[in-house]
C-alpha atoms as a PDB file:
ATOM      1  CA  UNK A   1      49.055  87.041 -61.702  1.00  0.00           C
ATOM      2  CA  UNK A   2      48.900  84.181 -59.201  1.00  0.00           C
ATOM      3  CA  UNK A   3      50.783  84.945 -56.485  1.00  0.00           C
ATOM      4  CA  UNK A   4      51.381  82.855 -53.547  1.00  0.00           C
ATOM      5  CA  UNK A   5      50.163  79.744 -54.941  1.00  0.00           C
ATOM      6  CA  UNK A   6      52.303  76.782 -54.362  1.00  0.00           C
ATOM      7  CA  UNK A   7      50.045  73.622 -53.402  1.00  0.00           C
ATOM      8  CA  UNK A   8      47.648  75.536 -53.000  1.00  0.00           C
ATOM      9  CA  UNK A   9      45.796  75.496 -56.477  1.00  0.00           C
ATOM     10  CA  UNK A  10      45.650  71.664 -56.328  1.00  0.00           C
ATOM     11  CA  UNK A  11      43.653  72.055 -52.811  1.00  0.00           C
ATOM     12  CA  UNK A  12      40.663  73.658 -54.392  1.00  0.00           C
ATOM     13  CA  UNK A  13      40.928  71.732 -57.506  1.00  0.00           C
ATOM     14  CA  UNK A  14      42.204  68.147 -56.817  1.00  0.00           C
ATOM     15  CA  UNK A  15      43.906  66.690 -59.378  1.00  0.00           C
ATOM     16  CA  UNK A  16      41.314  64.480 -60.726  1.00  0.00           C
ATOM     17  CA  UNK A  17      38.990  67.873 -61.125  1.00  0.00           C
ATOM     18  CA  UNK A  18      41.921  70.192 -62.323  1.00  0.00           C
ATOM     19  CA  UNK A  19      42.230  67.696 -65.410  1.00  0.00           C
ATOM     20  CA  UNK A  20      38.719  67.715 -66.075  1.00  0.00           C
ATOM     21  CA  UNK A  21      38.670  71.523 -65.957  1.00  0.00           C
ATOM     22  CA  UNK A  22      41.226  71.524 -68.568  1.00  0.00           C
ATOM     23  CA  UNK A  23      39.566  69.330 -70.546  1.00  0.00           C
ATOM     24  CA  UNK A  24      36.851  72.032 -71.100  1.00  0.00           C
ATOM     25  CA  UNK A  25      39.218  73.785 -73.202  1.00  0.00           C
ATOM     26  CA  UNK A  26      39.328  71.233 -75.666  1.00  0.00           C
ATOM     27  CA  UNK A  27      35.501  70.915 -76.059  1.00  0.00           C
ATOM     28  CA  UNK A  28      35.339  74.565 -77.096  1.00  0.00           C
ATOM     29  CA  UNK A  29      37.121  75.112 -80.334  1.00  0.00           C
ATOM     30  CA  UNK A  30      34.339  74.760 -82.588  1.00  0.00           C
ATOM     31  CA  UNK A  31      32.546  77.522 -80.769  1.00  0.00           C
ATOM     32  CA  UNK A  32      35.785  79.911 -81.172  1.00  0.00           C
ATOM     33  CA  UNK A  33      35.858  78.650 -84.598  1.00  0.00           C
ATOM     34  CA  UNK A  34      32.461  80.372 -85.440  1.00  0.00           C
ATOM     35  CA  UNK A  35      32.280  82.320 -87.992  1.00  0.00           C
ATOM     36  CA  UNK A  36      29.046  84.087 -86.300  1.00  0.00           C
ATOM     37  CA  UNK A  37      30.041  86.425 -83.301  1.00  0.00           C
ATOM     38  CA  UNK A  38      26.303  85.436 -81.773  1.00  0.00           C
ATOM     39  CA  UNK A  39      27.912  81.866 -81.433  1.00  0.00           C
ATOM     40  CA  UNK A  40      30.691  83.173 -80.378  1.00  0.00           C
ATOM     41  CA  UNK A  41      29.148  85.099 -77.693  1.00  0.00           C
ATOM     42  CA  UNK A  42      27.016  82.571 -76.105  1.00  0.00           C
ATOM     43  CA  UNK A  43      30.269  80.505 -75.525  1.00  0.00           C
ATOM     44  CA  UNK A  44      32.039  83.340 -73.904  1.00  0.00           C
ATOM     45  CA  UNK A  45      28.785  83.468 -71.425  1.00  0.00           C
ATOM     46  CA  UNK A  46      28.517  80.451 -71.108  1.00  0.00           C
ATOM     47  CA  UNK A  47      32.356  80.031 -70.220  1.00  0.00           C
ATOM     48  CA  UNK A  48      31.801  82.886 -67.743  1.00  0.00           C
ATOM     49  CA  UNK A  49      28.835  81.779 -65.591  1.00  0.00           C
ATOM     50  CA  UNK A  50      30.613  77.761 -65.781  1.00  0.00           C
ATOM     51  CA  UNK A  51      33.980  80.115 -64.201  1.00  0.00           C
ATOM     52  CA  UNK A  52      31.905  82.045 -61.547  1.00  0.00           C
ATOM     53  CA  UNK A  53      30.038  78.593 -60.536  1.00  0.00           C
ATOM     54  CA  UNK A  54      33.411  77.104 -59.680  1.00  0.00           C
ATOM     55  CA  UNK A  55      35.230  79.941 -58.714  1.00  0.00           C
ATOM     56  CA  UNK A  56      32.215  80.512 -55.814  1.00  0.00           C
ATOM     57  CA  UNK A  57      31.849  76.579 -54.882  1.00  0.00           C
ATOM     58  CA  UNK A  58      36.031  76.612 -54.038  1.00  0.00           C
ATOM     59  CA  UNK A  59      36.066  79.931 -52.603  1.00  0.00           C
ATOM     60  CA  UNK A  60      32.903  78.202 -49.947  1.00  0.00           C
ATOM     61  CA  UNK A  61      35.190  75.012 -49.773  1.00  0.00           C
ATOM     62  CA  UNK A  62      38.199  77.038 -48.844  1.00  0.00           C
ATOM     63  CA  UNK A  63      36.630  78.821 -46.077  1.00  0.00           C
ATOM     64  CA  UNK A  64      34.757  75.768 -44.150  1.00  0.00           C
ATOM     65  CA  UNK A  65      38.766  74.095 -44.289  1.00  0.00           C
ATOM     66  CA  UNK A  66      39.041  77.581 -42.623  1.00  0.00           C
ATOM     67  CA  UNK A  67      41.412  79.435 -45.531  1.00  0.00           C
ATOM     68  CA  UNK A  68      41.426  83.138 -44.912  1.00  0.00           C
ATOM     69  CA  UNK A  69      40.059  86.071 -47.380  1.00  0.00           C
ATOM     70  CA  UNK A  70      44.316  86.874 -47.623  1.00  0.00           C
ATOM     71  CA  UNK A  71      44.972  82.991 -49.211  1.00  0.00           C
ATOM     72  CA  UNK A  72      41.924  82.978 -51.542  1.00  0.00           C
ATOM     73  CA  UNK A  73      42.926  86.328 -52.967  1.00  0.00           C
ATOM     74  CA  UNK A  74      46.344  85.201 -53.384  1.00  0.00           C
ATOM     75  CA  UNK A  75      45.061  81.774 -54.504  1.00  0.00           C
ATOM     76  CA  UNK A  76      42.991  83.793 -57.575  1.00  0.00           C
ATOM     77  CA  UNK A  77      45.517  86.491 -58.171  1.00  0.00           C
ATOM     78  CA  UNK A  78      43.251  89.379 -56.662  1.00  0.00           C
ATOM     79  CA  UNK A  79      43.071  91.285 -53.066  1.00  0.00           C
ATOM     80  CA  UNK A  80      41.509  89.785 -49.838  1.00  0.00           C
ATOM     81  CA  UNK A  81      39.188  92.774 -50.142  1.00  0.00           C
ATOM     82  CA  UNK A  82      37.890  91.750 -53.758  1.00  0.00           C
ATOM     83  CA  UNK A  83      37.573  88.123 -52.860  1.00  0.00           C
ATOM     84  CA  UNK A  84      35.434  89.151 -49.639  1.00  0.00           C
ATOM     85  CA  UNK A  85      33.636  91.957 -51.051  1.00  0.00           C
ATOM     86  CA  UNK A  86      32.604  89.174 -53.721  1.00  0.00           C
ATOM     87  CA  UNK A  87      32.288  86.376 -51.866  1.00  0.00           C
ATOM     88  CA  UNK A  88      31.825  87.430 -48.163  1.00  0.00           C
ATOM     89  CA  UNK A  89      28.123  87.498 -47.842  1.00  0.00           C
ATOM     90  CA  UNK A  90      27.674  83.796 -48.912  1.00  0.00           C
ATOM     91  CA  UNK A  91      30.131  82.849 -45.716  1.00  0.00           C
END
């Protein structure tokens, strides 16, 4: 659940970068279409560690523009404690 988003969401991703993020989802049906779960698999990881990546590079963004843990964690739908306990030691 995002909560508290607003204009938020298009601060970390800009416009120009929230449409190529979406565009990912269109390169990836041939992977889901797999017959062979190994396949499958490696796009799920793959999908993960390309998520974490971007997820950590706008949490660091968001805290140089001076964001608090509260408007991340509201930003990605989770606590200020789960976004710092994650995140806090790169800061």
């Amino acid at each position: 659940m995002l909560r508290g988003v607003g204009g938020r969401q298009f601060v970390l991703t800009r416009t120009v970068c929230q449409f190529k993020l979406t565009d990912v989802e269109d390169a990836v049906p041939s992977e889901l279409a797999a017959t062979d779960p190994a396949v499958g698999f490696r796009a799920v990881l793959g999908l993960r560690r390309l998520a974490e990546r971007v997820e950590s590079r706008q949490v660091a963004l968001a805290r140089e523009q001076g964001w608090s843990w509260q408007q991340i964690g509201d930003a990605l739908g989770v606590t200020r404690q789960s976004v710092h306990t994650k995140h806090g030691k790169l800061s």
